[in-house]
Protein backbone atom coordinates (compact mmCIF):
# COMPACT_ATOMS: atom_id res chain seq x y z
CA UNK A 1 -0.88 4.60 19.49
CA UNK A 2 -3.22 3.68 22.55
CA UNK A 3 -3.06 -0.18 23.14
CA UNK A 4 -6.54 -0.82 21.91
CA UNK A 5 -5.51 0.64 19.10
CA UNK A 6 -2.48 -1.73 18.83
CA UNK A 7 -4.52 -4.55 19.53
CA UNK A 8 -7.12 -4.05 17.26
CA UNK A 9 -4.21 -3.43 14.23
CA UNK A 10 -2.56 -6.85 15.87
CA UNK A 11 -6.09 -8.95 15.37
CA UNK A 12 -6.64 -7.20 11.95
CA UNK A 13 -3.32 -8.55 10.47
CA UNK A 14 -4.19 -11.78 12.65
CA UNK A 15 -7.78 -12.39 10.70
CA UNK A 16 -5.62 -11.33 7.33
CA UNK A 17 -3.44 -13.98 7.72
CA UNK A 18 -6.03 -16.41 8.94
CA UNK A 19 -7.78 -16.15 5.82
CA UNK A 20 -4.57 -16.60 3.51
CA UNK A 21 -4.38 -13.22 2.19
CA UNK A 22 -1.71 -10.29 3.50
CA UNK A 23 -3.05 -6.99 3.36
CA UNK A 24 -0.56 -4.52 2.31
CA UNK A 25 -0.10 -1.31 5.23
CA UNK A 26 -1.23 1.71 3.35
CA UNK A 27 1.40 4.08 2.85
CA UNK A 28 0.41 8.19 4.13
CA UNK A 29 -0.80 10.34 1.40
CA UNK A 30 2.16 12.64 2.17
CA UNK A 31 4.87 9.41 1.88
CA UNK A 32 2.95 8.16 -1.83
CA UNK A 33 3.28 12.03 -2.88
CA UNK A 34 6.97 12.00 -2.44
CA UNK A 35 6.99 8.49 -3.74
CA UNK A 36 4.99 8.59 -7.30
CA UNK A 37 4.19 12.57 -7.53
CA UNK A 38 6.74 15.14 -6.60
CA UNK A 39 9.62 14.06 -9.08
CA UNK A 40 7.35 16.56 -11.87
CA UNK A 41 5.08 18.36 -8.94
CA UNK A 42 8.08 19.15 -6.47
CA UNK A 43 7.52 18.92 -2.55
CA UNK A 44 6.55 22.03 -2.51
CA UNK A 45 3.68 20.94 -4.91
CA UNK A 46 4.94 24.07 -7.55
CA UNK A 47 5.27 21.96 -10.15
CA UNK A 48 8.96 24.02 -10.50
CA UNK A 49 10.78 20.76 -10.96
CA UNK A 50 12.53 20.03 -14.22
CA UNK A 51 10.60 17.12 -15.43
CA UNK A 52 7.63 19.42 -14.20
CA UNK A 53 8.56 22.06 -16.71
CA UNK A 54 8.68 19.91 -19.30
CA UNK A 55 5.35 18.72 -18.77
CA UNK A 56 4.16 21.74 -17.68
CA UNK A 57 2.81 20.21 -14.22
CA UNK A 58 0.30 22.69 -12.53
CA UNK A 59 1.46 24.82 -9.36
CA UNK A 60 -0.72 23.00 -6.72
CA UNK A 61 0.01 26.76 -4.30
CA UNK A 62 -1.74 28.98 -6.52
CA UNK A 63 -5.58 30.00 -5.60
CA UNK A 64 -6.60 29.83 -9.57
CA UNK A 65 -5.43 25.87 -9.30
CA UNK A 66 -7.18 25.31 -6.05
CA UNK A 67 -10.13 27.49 -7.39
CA UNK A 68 -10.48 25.81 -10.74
CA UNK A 69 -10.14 21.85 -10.28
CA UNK A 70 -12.66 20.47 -8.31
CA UNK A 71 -12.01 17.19 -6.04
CA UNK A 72 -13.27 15.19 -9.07
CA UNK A 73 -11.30 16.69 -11.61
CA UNK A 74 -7.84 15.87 -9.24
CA UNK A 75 -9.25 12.35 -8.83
CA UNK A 76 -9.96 11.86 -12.60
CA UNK A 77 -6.52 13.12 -13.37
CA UNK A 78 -4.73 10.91 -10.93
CA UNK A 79 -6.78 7.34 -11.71
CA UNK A 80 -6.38 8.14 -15.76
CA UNK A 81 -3.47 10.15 -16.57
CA UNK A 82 -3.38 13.58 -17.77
CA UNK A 83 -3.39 13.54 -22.12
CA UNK A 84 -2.67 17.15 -23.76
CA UNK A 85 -2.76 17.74 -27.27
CA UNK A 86 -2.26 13.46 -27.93
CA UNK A 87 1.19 13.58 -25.46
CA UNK A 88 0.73 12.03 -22.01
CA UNK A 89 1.76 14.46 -19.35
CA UNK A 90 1.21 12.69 -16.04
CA UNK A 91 0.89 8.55 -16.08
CA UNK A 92 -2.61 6.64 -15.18
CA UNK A 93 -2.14 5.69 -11.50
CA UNK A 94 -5.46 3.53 -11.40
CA UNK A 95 -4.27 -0.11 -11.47
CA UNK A 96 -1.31 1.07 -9.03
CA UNK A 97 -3.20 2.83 -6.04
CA UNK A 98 -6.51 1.97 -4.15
CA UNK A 99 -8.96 4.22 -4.26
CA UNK A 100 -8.26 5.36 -1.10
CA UNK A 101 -4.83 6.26 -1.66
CA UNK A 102 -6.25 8.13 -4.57
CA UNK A 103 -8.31 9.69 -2.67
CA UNK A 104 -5.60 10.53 0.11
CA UNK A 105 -3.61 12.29 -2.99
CA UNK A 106 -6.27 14.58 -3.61
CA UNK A 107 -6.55 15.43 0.27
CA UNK A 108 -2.89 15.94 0.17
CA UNK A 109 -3.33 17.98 -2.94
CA UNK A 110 -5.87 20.23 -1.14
CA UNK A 111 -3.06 21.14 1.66
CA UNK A 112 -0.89 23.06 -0.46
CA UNK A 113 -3.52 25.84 -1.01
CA UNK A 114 -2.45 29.00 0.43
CA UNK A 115 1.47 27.41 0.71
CA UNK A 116 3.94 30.88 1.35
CA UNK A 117 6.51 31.19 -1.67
CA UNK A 118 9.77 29.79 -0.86
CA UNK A 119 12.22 32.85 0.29
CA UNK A 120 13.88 34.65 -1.93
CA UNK A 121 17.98 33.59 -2.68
């Protein structure tokens, strides 16, 4: 990171902690995915996990995915859950992520489209 960089991060977390609150360091998109979204959605963002099968977790690789759910639709489904047929397939992530974590998710959503198949076994 350049030094003004460093400094301006430095004088950020100084003015923070002048005014009494402690602003938490946001975490990557990539790190949160791991984190909250890949134990159903898998790294890979296949969905080919085994508590992904079970809730039937979209492949996030495949063109008719990326084609079909618009930005909005990915950012509805991460703030409020996903509900299908009255049982609750992904959890409401709203009260635990900013919005621009949210909105990080969706980026990082976006950047499996066109993702190779894993190689054959």
């Amino acid at each position: 990171m350049p030094a003004v960089g460093l400094v301006l991060v430095a004088s950020l977390g100084a003015a923070a902690a002048d005014a009494g609150t402690v602003q938490p360091i946001a975490k990557p998109a990539a790190q949160l995915y791991v984190e909250k979204c890949s134990v159903c959605h898998g790294q890979d963002g296949r969905g080919d996990t085994r508590m992904g099968r079970r809730f039937h977790a979209p492949d996030f690789t495949a063109e008719k995915f990326q084609g079909e759910a618009q930005d909005p639709d990915l950012k509805r489904a991460i703030m409020g859950g996903v509900v299908v047929d009255g049982m609750r397939r992904m959890p409401a992530w709203q009260d635990k992520l900013t919005a621009a974590q949210i909105d990080g998710l969706v980026s990082y959503v976006r950047s499996f489209r066109g993702a190779k198949p894993p190689p054959a076994r």
